[in-house]
N, C-alpha and C. Protein backbone atom coordinates (compact mmCIF):
# COMPACT_ATOMS: atom_id res chain seq x y z
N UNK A 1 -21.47 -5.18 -3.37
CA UNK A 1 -20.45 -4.27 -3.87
C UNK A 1 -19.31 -4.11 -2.88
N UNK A 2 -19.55 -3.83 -1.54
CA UNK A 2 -18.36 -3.80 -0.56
C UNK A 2 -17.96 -4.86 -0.03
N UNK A 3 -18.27 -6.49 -0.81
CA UNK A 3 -17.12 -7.26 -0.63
C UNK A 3 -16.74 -7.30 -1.58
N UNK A 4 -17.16 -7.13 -2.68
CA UNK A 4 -15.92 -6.82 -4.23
C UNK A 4 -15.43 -6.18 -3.88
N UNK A 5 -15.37 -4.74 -3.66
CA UNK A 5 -14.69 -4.04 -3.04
C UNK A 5 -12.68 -4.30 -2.44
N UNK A 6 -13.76 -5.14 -1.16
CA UNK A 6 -12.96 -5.24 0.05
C UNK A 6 -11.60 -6.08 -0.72
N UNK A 7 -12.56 -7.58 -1.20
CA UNK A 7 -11.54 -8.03 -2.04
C UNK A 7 -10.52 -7.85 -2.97
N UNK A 8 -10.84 -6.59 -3.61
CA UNK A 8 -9.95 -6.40 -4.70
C UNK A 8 -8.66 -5.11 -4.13
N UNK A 9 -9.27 -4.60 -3.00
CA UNK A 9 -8.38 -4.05 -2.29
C UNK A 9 -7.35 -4.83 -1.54
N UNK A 10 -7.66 -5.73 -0.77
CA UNK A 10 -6.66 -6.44 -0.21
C UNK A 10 -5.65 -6.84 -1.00
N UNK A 11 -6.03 -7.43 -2.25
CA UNK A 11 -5.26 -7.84 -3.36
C UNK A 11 -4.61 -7.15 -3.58
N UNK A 12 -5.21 -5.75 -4.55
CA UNK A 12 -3.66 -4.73 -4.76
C UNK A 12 -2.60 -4.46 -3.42
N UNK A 13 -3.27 -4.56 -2.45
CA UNK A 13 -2.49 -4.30 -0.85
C UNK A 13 -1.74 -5.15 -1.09
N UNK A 14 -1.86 -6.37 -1.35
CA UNK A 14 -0.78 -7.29 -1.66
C UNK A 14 0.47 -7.39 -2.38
N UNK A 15 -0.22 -7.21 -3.57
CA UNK A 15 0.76 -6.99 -4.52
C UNK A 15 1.50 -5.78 -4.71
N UNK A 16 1.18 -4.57 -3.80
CA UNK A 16 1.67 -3.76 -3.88
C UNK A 16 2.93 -3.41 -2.91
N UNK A 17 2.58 -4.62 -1.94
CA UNK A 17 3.68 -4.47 -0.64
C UNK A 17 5.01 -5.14 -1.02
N UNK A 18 4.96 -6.48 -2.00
CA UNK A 18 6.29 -7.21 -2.64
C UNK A 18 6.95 -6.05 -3.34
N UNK A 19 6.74 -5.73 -4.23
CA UNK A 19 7.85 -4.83 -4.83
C UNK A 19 8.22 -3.32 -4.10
N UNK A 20 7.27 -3.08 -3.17
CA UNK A 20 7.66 -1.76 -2.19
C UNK A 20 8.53 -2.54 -1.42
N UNK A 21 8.64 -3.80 -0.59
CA UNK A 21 9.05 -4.35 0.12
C UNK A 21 10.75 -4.59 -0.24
N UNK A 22 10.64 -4.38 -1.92
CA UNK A 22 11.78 -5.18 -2.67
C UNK A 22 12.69 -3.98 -3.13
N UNK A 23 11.49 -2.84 -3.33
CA UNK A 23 12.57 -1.18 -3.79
C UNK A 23 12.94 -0.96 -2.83
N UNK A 24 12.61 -1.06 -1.65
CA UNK A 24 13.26 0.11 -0.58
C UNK A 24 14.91 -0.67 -0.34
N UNK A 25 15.69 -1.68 0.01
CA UNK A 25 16.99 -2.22 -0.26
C UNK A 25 17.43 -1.86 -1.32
N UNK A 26 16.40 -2.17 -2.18
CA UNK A 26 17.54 -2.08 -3.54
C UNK A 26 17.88 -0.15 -3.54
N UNK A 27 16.64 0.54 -3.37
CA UNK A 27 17.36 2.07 -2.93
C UNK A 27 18.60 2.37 -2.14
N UNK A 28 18.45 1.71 -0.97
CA UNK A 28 19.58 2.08 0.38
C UNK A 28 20.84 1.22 -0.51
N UNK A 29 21.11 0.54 -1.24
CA UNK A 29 22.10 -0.42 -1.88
C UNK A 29 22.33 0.44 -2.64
N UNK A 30 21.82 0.71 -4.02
CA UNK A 30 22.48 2.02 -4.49
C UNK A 30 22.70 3.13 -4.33
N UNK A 31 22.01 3.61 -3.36
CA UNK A 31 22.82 4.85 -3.11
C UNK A 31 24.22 4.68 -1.79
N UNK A 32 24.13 3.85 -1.04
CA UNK A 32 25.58 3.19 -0.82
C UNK A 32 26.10 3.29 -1.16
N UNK A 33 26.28 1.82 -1.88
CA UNK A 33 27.44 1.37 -3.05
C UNK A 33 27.19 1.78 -4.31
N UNK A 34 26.64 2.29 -5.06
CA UNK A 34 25.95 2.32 -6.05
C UNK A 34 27.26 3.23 -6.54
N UNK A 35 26.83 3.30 -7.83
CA UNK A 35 28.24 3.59 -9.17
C UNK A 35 27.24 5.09 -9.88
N UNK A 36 27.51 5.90 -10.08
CA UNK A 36 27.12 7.23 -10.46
C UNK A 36 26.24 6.99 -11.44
N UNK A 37 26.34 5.85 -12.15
CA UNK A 37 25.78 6.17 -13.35
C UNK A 37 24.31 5.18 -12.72
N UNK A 38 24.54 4.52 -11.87
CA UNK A 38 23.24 3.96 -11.27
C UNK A 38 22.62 4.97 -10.44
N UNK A 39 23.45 5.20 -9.72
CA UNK A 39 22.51 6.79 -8.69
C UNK A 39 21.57 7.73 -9.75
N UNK A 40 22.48 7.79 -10.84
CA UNK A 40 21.73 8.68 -11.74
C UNK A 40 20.30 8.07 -12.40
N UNK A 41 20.39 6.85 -12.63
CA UNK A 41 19.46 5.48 -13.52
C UNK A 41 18.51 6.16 -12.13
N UNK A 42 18.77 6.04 -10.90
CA UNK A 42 17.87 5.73 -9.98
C UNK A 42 17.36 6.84 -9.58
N UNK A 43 17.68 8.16 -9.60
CA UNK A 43 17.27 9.55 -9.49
C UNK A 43 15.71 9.77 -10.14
N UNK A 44 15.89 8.83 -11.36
CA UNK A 44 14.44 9.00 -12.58
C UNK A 44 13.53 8.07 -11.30
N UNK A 45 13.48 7.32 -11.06
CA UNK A 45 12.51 6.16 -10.47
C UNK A 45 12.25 6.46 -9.08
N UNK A 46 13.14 7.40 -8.14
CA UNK A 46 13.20 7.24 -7.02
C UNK A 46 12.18 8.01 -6.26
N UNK A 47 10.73 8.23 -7.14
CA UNK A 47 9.77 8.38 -6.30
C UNK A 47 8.65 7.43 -6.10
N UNK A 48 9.37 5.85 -6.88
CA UNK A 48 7.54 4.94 -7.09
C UNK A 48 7.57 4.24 -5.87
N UNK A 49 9.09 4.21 -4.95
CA UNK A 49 8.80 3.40 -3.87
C UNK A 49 7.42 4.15 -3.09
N UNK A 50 8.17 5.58 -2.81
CA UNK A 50 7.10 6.92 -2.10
C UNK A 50 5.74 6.65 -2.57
N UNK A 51 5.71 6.52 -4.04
CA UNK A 51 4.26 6.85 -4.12
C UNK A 51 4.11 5.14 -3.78
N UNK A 52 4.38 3.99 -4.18
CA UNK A 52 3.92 2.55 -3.86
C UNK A 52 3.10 2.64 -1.61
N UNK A 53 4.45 3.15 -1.27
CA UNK A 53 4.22 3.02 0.15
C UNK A 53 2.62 4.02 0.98
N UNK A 54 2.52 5.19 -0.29
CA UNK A 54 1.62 6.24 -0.01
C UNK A 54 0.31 5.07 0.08
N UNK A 55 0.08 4.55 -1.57
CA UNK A 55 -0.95 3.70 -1.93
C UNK A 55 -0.92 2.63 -0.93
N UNK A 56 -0.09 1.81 -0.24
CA UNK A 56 0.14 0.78 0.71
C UNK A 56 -0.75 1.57 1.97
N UNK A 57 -0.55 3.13 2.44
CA UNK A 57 -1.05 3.78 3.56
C UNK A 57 -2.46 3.54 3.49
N UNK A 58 -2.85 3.81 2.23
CA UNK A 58 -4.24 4.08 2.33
C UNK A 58 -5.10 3.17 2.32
N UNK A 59 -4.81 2.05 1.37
CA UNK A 59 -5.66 0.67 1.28
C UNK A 59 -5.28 0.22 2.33
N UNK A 60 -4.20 0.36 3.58
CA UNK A 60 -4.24 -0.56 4.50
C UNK A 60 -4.91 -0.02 6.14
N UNK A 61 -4.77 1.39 5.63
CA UNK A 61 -5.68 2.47 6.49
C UNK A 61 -7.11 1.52 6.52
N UNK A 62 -7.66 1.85 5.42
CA UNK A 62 -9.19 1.21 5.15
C UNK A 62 -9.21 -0.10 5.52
N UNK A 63 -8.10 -1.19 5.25
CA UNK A 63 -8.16 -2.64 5.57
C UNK A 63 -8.23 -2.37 6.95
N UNK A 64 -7.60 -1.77 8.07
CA UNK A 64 -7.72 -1.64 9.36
C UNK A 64 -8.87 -1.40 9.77
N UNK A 65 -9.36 0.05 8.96
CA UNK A 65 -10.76 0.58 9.67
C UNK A 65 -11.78 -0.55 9.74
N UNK A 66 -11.79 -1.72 8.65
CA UNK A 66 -12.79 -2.13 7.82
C UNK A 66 -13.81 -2.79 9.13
N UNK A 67 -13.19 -3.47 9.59
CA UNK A 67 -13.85 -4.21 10.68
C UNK A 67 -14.94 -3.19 11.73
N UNK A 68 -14.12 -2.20 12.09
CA UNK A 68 -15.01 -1.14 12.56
C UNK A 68 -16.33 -0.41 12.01
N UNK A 69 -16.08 -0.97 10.75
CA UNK A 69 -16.73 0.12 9.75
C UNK A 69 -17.96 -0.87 10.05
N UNK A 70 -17.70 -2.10 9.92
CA UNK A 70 -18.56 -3.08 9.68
C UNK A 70 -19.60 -3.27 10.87
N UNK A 71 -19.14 -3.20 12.09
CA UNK A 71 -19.54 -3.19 12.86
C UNK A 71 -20.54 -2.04 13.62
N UNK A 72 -20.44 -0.80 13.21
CA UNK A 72 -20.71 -0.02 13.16
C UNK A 72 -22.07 -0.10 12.24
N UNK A 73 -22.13 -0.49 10.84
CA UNK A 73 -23.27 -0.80 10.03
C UNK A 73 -23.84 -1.53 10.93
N UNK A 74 -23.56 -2.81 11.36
CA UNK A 74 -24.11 -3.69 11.89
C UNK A 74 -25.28 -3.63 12.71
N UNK A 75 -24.44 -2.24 13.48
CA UNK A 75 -25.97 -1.74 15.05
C UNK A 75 -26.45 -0.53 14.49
N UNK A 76 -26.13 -0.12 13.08
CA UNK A 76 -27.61 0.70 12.22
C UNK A 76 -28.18 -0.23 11.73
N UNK A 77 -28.05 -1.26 11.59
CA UNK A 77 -29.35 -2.18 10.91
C UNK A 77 -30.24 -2.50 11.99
N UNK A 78 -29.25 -3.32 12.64
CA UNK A 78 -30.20 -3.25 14.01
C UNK A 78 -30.99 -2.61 15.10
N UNK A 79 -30.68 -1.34 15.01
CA UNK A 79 -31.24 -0.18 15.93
C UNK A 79 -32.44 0.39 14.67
N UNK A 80 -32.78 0.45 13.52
CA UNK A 80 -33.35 0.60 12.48
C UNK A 80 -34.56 -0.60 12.61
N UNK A 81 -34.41 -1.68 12.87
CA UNK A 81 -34.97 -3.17 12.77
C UNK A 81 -35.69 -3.31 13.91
């Protein structure tokens, strides 16, 4: 279960970093240069980068810990054994 897991997390980590990677310019660009009626278009949307980058925190929080985590199991099996 916690390499299905692991796997399917990295993945959304993935796919979740291209288009966070891709809103945050296109934000700083319109509100720049951007034309009122786009600032306004972009007022509705301008919290999915926030929440994309929140979700990016956390699955990549856990992708960091993971190794530790693992290791950590590792010398309860063994101190158990």
């Amino acid at each position: 279960m916690t390499k299905f897991l692991n796997k399917w997390l990295r993945k959304i980590h993935r796919w979740i970093a291209a288009p966070t990677a891709l809103l945050i310019p296109v934000r700083l660009t319109i509100e720049v240069a951007g034309s009122p009626s786009a600032i306004e278009f972009w007022a509705k949307w301008e919290k999915l980068p926030s929440i994309l980058m929140l979700f990016m925190a956390i699955t990549g929080a856990y992708l960091y810990l993971l190794p530790y985590i693992v290791k950590g199991q590792r010398k309860n099996k063994t101190a158990q054994t």
